[in-house]
N, C-alpha and C. Protein backbone atom coordinates (compact mmCIF):
# COMPACT_ATOMS: atom_id res chain seq x y z
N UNK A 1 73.93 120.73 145.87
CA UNK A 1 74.58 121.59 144.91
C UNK A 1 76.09 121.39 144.93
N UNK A 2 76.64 121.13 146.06
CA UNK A 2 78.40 120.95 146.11
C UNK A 2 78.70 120.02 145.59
N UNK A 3 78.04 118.17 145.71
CA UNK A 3 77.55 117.19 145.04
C UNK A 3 78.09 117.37 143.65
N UNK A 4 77.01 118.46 143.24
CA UNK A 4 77.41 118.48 141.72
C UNK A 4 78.30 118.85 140.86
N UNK A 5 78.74 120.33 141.97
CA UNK A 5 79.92 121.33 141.57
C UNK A 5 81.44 119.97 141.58
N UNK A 6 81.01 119.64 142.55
CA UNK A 6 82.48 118.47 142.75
C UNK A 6 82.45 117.36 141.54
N UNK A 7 81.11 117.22 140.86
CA UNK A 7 80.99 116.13 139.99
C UNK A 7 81.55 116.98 138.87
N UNK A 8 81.40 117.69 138.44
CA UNK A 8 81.61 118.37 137.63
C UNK A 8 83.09 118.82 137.56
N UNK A 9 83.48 119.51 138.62
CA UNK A 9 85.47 119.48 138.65
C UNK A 9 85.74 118.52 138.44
N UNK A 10 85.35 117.17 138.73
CA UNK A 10 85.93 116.28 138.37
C UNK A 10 85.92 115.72 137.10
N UNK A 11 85.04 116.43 136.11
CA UNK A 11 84.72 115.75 134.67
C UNK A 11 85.78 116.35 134.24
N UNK A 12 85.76 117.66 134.30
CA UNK A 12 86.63 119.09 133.99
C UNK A 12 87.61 118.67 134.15
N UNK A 13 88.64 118.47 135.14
CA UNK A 13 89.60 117.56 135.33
C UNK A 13 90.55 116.63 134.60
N UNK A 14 89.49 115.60 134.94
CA UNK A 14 89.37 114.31 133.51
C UNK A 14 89.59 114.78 132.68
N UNK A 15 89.26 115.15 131.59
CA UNK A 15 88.89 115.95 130.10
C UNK A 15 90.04 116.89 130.04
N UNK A 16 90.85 117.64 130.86
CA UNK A 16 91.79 118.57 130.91
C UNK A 16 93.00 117.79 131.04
N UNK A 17 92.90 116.41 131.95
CA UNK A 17 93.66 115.29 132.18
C UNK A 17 94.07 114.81 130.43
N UNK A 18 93.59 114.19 130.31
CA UNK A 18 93.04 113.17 128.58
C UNK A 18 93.69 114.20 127.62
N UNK A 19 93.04 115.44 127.92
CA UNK A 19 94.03 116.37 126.25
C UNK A 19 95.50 116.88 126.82
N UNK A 20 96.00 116.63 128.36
CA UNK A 20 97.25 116.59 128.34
C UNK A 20 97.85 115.47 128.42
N UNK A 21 97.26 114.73 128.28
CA UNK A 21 98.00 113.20 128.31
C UNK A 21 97.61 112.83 126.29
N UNK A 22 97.51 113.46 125.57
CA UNK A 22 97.42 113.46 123.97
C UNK A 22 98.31 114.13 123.70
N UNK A 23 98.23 115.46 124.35
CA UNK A 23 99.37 116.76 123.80
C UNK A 23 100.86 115.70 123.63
N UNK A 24 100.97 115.37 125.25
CA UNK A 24 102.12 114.23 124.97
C UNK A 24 102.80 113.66 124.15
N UNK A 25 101.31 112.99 124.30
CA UNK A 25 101.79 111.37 123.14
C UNK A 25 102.22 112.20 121.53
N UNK A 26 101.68 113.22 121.36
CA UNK A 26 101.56 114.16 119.99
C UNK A 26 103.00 114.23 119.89
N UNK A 27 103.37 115.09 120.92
CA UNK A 27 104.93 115.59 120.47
C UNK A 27 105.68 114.54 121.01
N UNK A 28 106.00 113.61 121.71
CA UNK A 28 106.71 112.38 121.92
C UNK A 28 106.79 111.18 120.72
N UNK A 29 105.83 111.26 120.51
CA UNK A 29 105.47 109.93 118.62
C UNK A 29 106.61 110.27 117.93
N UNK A 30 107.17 109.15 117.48
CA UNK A 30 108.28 109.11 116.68
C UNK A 30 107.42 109.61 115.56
N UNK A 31 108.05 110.42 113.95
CA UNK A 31 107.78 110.62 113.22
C UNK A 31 107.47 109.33 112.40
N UNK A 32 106.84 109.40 111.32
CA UNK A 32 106.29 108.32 110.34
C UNK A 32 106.96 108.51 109.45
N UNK A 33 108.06 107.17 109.15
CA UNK A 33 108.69 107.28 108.31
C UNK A 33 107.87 107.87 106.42
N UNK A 34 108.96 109.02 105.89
CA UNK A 34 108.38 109.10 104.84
C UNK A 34 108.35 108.31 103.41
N UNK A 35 109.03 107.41 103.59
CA UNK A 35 109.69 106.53 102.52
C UNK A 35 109.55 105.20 103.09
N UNK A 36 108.84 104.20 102.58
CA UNK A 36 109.26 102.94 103.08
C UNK A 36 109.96 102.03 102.85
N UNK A 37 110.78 101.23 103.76
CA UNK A 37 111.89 100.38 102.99
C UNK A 37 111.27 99.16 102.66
N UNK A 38 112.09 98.45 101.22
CA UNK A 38 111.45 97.60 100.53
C UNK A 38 111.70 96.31 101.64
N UNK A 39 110.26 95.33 101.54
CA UNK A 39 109.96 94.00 102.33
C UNK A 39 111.05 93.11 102.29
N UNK A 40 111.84 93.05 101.50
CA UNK A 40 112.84 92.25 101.24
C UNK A 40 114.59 92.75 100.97
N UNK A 41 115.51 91.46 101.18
CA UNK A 41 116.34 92.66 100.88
C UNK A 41 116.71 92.52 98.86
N UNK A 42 116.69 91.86 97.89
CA UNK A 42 116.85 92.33 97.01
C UNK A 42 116.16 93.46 96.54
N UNK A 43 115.09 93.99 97.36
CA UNK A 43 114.40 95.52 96.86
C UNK A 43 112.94 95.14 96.29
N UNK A 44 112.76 93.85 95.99
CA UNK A 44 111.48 93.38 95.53
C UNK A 44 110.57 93.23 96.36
N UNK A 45 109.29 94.29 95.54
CA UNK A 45 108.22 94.48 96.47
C UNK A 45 107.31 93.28 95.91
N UNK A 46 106.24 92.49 96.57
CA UNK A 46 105.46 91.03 96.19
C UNK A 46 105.04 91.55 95.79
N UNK A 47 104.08 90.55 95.15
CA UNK A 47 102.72 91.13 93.80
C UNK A 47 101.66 90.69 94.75
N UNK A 48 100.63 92.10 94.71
CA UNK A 48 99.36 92.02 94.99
C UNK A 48 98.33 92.13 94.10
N UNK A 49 97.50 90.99 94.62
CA UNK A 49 95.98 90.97 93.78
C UNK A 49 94.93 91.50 95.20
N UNK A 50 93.90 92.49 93.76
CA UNK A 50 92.83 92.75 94.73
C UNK A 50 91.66 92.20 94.90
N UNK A 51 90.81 91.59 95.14
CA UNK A 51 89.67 90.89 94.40
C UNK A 51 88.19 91.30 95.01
N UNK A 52 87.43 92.58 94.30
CA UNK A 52 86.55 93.17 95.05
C UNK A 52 85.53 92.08 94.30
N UNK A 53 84.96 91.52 95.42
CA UNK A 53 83.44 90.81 95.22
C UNK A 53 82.21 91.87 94.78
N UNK A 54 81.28 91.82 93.73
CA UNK A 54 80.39 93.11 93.57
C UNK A 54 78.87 92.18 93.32
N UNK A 55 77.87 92.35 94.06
CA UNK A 55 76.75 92.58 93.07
C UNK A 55 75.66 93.22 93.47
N UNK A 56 75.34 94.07 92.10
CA UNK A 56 74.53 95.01 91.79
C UNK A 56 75.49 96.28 92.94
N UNK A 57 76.48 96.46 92.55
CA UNK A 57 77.60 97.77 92.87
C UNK A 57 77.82 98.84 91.57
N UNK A 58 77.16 99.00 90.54
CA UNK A 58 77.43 99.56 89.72
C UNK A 58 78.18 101.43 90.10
N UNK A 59 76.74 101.61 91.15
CA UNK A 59 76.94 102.81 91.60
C UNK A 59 78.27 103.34 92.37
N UNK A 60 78.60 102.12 93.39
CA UNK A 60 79.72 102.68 93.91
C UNK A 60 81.20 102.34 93.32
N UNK A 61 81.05 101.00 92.00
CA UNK A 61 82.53 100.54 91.60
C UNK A 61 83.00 101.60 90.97
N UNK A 62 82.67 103.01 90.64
CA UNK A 62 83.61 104.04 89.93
C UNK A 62 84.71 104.40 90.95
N UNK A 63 84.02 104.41 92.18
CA UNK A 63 84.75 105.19 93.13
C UNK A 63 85.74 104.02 93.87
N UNK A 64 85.26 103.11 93.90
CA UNK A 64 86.03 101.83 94.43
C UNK A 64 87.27 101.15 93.32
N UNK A 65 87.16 101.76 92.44
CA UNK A 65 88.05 101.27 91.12
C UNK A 65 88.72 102.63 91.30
N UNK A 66 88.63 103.90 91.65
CA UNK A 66 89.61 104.95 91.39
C UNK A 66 90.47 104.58 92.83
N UNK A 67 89.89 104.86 93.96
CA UNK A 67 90.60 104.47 95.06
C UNK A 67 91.72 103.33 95.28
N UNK A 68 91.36 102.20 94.25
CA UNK A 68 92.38 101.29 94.30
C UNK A 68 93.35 101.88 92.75
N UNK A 69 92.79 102.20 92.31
CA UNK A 69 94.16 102.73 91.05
C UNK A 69 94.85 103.62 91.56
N UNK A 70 94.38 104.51 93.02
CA UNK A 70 95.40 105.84 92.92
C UNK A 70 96.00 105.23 93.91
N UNK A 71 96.26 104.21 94.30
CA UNK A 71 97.32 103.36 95.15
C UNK A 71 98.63 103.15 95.03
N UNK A 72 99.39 104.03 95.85
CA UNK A 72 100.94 104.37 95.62
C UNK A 72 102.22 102.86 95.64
N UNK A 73 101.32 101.88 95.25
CA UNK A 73 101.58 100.42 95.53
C UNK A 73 102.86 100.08 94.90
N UNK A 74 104.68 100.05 94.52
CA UNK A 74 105.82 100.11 93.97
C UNK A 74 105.82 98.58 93.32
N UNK A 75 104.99 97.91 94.02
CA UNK A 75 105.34 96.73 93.06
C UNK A 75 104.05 96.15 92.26
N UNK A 76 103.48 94.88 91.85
CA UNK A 76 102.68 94.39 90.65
C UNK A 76 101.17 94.69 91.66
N UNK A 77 100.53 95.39 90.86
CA UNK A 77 98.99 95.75 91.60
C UNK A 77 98.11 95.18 90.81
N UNK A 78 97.32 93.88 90.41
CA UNK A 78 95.96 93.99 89.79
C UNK A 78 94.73 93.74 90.81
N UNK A 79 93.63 94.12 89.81
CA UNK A 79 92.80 94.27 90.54
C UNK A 79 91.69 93.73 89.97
N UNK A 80 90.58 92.65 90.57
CA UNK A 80 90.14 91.78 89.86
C UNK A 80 88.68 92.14 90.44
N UNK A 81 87.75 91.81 89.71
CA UNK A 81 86.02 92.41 90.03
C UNK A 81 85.63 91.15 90.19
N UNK A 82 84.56 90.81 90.52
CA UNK A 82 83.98 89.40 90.35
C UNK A 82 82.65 89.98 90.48
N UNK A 83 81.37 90.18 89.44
CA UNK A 83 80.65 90.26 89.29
C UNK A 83 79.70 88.78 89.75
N UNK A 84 79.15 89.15 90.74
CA UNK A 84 78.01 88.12 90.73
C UNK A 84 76.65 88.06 90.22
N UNK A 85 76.22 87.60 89.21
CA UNK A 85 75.14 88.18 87.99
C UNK A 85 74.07 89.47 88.66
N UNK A 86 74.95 90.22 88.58
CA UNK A 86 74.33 92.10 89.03
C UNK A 86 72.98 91.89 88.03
N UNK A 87 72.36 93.00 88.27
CA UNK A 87 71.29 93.22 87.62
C UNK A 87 71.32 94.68 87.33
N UNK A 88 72.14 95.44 87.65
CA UNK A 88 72.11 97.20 87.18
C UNK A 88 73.25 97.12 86.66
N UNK A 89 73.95 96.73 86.20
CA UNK A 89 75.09 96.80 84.78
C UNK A 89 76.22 96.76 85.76
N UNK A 90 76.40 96.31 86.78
CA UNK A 90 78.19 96.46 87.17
C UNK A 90 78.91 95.86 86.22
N UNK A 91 78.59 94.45 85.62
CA UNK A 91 79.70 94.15 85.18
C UNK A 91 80.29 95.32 83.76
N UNK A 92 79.01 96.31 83.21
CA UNK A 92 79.42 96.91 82.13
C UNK A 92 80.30 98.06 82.68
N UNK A 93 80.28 98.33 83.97
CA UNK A 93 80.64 99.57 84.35
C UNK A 93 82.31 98.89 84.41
N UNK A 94 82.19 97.79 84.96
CA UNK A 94 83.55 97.21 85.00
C UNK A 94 84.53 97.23 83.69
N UNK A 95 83.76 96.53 83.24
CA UNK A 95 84.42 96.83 81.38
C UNK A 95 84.60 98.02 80.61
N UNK A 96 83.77 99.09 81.77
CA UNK A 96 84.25 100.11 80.96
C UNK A 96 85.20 100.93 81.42
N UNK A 97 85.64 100.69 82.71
CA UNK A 97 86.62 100.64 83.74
C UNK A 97 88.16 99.87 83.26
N UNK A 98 87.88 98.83 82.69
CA UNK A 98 89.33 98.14 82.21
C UNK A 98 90.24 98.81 80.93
């Protein structure tokens, strides 16, 4: 029975150890900058392409097409589908998406 009681303070311990060694790191972390500075120095952010591969995604490209549009991205964003001959209409969902 002591065996166990001792196995046990010691988990207790541990675990009491770990969330004060987080509390830490919590309030020590530099803040995250709120603004980011542009990659370059004339201020020009690169152009990104996205290129989601799909087939037979009809169901989930609504949500995968909003997630990349609400992308706070400052410089050129497209975003390109590549339908591989789906068979449940992605590519129409796509087109109806553009």
């Amino acid at each position: 029975m002591t065996v166990a009681l001792a196995l046990l303070a010691v988990l207790v311990l541990g675990h009491v150890a770990v969330l004060v060694w987080v509390a830490i790191g919590v309030v020590l972390a530099p803040a995250a900058p709120t603004r980011r500075a542009p990659p370059f120095a004339d201020g020009a952010w690169p152009s990104v392409d996205v290129i989601v591969p799909a087939h037979d995604e009809a169901a989930a490209l609504p949500a995968t097409l909003a997630s990349l549009r609400s992308l706070a991205y400052p410089g050129r964003l497209s975003i390109l589908v590549v339908d591989d001959r789906s068979t449940d209409g992605t590519g129409d969902v796509v087109r109806a998406a553009a």
